[in-house]
Protein backbone atom coordinates (compact mmCIF):
# COMPACT_ATOMS: atom_id res chain seq x y z
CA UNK A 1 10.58 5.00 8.65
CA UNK A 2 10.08 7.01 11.92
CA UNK A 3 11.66 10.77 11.78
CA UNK A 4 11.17 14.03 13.80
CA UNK A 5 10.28 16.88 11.79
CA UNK A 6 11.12 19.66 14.19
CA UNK A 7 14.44 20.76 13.86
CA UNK A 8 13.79 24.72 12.78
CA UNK A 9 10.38 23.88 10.96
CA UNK A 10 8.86 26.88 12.21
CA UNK A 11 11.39 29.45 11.00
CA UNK A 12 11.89 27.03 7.75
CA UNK A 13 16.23 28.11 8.61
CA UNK A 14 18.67 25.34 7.71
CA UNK A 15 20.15 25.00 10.22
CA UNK A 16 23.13 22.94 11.69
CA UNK A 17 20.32 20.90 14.06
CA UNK A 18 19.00 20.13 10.72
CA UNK A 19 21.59 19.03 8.38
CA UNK A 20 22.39 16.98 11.34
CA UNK A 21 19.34 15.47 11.77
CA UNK A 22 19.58 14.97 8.01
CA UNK A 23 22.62 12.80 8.25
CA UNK A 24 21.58 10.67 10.77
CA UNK A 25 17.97 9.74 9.04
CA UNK A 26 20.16 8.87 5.95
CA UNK A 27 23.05 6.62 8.10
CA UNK A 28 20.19 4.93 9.33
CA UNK A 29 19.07 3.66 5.93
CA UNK A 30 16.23 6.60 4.75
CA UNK A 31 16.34 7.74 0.90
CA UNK A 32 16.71 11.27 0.06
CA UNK A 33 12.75 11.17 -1.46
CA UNK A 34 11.74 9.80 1.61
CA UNK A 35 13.50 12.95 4.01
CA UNK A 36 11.58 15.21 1.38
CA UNK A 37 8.18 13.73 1.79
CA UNK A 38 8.80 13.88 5.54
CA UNK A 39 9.59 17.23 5.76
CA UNK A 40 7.03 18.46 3.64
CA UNK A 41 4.30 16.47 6.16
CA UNK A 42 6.03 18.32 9.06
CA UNK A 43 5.23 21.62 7.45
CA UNK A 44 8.57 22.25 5.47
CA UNK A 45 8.14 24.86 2.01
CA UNK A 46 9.37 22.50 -0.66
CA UNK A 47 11.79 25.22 -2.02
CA UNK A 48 13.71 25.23 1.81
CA UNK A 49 13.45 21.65 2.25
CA UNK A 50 14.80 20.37 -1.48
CA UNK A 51 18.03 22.97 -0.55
CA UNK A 52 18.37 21.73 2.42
CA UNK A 53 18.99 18.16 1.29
CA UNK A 54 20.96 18.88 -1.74
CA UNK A 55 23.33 21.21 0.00
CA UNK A 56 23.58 18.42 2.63
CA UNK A 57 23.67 15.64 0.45
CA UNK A 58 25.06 16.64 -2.75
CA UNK A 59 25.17 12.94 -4.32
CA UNK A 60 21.51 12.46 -3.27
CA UNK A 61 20.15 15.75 -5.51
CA UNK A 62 19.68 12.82 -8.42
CA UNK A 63 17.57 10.38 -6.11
CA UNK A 64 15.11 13.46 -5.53
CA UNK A 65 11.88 13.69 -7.70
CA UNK A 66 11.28 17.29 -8.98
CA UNK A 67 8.14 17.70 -7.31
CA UNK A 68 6.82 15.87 -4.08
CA UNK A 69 2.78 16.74 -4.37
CA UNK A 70 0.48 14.52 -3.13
CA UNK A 71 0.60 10.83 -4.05
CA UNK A 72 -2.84 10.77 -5.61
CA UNK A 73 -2.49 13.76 -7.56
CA UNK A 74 -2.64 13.65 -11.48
CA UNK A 75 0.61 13.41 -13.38
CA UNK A 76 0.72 16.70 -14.19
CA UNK A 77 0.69 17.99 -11.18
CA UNK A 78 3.57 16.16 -9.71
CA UNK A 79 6.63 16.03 -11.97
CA UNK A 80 6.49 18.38 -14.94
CA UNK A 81 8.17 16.00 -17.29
CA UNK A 82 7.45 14.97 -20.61
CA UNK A 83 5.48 11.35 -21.00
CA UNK A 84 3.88 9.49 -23.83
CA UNK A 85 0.90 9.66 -24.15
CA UNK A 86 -2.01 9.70 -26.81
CA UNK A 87 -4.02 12.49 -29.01
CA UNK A 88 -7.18 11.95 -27.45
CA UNK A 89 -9.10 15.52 -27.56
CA UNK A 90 -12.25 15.11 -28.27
CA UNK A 91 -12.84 11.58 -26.45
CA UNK A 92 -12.72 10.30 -29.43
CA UNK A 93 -13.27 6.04 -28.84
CA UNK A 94 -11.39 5.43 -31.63
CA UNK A 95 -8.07 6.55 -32.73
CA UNK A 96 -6.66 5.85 -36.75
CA UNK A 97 -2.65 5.56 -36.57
CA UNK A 98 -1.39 5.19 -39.67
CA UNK A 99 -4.45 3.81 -41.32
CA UNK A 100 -4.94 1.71 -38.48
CA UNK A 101 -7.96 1.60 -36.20
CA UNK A 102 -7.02 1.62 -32.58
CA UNK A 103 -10.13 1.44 -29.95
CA UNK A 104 -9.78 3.44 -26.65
CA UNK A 105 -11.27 0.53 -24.14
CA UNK A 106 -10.50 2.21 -20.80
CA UNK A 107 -8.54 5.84 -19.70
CA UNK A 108 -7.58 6.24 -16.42
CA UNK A 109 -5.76 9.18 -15.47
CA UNK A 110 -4.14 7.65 -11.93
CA UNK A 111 -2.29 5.45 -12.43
CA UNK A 112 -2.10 6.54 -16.15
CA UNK A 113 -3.42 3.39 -17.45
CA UNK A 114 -4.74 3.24 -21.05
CA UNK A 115 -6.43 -0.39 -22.76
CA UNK A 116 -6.47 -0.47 -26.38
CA UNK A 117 -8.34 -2.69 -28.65
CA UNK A 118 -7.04 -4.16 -31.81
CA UNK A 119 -3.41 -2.25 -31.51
CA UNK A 120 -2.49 -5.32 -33.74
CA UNK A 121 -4.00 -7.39 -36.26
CA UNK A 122 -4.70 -11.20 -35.78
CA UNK A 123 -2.32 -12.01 -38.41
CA UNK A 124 0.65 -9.46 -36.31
CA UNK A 125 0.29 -11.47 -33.90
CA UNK A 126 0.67 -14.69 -35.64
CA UNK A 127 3.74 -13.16 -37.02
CA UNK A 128 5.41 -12.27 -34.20
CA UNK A 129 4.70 -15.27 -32.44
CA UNK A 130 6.38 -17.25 -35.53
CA UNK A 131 8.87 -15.09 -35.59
CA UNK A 132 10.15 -15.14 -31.43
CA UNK A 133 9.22 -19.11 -31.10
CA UNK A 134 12.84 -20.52 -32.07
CA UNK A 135 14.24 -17.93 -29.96
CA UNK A 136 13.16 -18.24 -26.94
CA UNK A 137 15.07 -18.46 -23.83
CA UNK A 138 14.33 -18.54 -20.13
CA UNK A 139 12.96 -14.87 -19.19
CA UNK A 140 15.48 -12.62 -17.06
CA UNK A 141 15.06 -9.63 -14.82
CA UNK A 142 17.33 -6.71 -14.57
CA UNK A 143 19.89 -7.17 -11.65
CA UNK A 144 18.94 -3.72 -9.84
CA UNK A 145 22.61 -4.12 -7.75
CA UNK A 146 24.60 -4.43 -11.11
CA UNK A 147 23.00 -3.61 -13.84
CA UNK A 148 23.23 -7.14 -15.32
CA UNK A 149 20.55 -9.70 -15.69
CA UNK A 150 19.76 -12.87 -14.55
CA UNK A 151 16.91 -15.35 -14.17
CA UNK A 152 14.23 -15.11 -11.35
CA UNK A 153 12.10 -17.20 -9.77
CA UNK A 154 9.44 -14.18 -9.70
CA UNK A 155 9.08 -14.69 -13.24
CA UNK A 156 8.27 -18.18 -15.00
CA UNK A 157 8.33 -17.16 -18.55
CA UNK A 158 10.27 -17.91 -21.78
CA UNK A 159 11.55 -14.51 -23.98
CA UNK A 160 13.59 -13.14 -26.75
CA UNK A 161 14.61 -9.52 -27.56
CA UNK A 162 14.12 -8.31 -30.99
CA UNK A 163 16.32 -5.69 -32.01
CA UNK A 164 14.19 -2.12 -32.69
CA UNK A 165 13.80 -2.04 -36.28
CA UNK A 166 14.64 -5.90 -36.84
CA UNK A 167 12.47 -7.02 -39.60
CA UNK A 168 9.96 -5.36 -41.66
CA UNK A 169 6.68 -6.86 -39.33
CA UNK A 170 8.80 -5.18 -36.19
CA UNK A 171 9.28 -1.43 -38.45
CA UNK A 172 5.89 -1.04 -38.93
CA UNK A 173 4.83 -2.11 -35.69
CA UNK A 174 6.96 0.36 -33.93
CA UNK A 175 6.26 2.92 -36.10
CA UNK A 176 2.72 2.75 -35.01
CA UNK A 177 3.11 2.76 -31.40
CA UNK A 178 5.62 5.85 -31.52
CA UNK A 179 2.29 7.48 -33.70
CA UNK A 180 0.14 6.35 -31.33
CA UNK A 181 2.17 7.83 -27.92
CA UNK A 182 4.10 10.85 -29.53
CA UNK A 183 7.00 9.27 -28.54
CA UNK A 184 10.08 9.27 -30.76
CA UNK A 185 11.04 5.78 -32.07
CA UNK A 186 14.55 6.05 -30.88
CA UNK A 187 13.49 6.74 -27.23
CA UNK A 188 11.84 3.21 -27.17
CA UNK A 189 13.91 0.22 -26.30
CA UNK A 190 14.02 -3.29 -28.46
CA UNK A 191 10.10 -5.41 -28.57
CA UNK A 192 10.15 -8.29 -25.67
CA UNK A 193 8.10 -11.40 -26.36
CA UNK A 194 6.98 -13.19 -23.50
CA UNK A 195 5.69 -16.76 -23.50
CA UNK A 196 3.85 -18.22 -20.44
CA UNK A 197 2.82 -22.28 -19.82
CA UNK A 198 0.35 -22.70 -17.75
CA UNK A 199 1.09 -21.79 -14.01
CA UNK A 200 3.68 -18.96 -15.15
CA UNK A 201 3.14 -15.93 -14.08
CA UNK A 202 5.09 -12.41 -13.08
CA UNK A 203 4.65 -11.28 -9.93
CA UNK A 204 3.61 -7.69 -9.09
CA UNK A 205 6.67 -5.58 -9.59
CA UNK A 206 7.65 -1.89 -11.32
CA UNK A 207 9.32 -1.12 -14.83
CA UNK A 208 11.03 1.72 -13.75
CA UNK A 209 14.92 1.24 -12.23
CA UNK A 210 15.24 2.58 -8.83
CA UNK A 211 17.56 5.03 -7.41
CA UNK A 212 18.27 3.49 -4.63
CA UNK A 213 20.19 0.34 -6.35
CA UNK A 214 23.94 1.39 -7.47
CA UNK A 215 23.14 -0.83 -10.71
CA UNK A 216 20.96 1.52 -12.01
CA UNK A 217 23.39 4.69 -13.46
CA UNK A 218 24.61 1.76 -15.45
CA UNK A 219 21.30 1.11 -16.87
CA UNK A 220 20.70 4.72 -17.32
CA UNK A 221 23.49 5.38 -19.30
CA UNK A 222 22.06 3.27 -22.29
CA UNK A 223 18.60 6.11 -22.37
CA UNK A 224 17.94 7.12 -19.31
CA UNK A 225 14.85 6.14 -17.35
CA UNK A 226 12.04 4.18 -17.98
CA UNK A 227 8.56 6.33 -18.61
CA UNK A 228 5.99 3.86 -20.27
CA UNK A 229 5.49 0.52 -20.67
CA UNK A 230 2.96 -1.45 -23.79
CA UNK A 231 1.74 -4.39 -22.93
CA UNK A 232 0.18 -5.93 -26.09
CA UNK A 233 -1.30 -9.39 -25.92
CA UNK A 234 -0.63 -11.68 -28.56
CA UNK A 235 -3.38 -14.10 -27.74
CA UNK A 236 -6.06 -14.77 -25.95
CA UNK A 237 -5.31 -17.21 -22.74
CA UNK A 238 -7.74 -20.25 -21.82
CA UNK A 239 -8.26 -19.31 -18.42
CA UNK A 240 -5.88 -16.80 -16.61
CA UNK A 241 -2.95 -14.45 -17.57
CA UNK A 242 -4.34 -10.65 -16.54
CA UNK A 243 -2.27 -8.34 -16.41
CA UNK A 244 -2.68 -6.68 -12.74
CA UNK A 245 -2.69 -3.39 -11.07
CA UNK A 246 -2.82 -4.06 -7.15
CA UNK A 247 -2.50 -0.69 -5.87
CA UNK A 248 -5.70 0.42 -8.40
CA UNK A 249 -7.71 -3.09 -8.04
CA UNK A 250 -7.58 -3.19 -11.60
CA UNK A 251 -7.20 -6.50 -13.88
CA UNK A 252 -6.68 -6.42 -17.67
CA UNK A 253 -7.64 -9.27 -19.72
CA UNK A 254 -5.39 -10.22 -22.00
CA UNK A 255 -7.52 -10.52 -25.77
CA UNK A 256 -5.69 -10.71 -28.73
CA UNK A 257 -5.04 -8.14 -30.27
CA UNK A 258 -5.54 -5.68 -27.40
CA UNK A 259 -2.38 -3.40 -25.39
CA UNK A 260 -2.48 -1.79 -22.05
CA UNK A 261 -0.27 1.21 -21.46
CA UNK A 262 0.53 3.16 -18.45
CA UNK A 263 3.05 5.63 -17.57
CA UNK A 264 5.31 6.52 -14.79
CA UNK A 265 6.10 10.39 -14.11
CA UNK A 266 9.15 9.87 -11.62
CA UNK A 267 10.67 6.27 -10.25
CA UNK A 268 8.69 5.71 -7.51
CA UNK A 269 5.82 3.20 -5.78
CA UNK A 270 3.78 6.61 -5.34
CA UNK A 271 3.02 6.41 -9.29
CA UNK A 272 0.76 3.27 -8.16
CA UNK A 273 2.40 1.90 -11.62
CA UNK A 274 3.05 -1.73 -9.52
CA UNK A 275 1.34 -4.45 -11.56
CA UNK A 276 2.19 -8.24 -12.47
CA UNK A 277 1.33 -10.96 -14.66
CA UNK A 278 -1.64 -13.47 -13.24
CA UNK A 279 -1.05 -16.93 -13.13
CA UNK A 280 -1.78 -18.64 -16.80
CA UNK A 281 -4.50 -21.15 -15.25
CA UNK A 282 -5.21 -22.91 -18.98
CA UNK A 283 -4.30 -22.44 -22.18
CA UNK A 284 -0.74 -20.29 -23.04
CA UNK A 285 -0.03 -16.59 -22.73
CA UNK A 286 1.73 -14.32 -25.31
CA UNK A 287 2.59 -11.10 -24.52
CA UNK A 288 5.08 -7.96 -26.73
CA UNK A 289 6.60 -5.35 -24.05
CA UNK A 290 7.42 -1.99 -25.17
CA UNK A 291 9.32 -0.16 -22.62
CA UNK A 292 9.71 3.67 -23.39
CA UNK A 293 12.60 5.91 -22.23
CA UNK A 294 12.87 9.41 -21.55
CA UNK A 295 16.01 9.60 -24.01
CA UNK A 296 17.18 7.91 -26.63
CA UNK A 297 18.09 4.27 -26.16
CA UNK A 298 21.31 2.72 -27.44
């Protein structure tokens, strides 16, 4: 995107120079998050520049994030929202929820990206595999223009949907990742089980819906955004089947047994929250998504 900052920077007035030149970056295709980081590079006070835009652009006051700090800042210093996230005072390595022993194999703060060991049990996993085989269908993406689904050819996996609370392996299960987060049961949406041949894969992609597509208010009416995403890996692939962080150079080997989590403060690529499945290069893949929502989902 190429934009000129000037119009009344200096004396931070709005202007009619400026809602102009506000209109025209927008009729040329820029997002309302994009004029904001602009103007705060060109020396804007984010109080004059946020009014600016909203009083020029009332429908895009939704697409704006509630703070604009610096891409590599922590979380909580760029959107004061709640998140899920674990009890871990004390770096403590291991965490009991519910009885259960969870192991705290990796914390990085950005992008919030947490690896758990032994999450679930061998036997869980058995379980849940048994339980999702018969049902398993071609996998499907979210249809960002819509709000629909549909199959893609970015992602070569089979899936099934349980329903939250579905059987008494998925209760307990869910009950011990909403301990393990602080995040209200309600607010997370149904377990997805993923099943990858060899040679499927997902490619790198985010979990949060963007503002930009008009399918998303849609999909936020059913609990509003995404703000974490469980990855927990049901076995333990031949060869293959990471789960990828490009923008961090991170890989996460998918053991049995183990999760990663990472959350996303606001909808955007600045979160560095893109990641992707690897390739399955021998052997199978099994995978249980837990996407979290910031209210509850329906």
């Amino acid at each position: 995107m190429k934009t000129k900052t000037d119009p009344a920077a200096s004396s931070q007035a709005i202007t009619n120079e400026l809602r102009q030149w506000i209109l025209e970056q927008v009729a040329k295709g820029c997002q309302p998050q994009d004029l904001l980081r602009t103007m705060l590079a060109g020396g804007w006070v984010e109080a004059t520049a946020r009014h600016a835009l909203q009083t020029t652009l009332p429908m895009g006051v939704a697409l704006l994030p509630a703070q604009a700090a610096a891409p590599d800042a922590p979380a909580a210093q760029r959107q004061n929202v709640p998140l899920p996230e674990p009890e871990l005072a004390g770096a403590h390595s291991v965490i009991v929820v519910q009885g259960h022993p969870v192991a705290v194999v990796m914390n990085l703060q950005h992008p919030r990206v947490l690896v758990f060991g032994g999450l679930l049990t061998a036997d869980e996993c058995d379980e849940l595999i048994g339980q999702a085989r018969p049902r398993l269908e071609r996998s499907q993406t979210v249809v960002n223009a819509t709000g629909g689904s549909e199959v893609n050819v970015a992602r070569t996996s089979d899936g099934m949907f349980f329903q939250r609370g579905q059987s008494p392996l998925i209760q307990r299960i869910e009950s011990r990742i909403a301990a393990l987060l602080n995040w209200p049961l309600e607010r997370g949406e149904g377990l997805q089980i993923l099943h990858y041949r060899p040679g499927a894969e997902y490619r790198p992609h985010f979990d949060y819906f963007d503002p930009a597509h008009s399918g998303t208010p849609t999909i936020l009416q059913r609990g509003g955004q995404r703000v974490g995403t469980l990855v927990m890996y049901l076995n333990t692939p031949a060869r293959g089947g990471a789960t990828t962080f490009p923008d961090a150079a991170l890989e996460v080997a998918a053991i049995k047994g183990n999760a990663v989590f990472f959350s996303y403060d606001r909808p955007d690529p600045a979160t560095h929250t893109l990641h992707g499945g690897a390739p399955v290069l021998e052997g199978e893949k099994w995978v249980a998504t837990k996407w979290l929502r910031e209210g509850t989902f329906v």
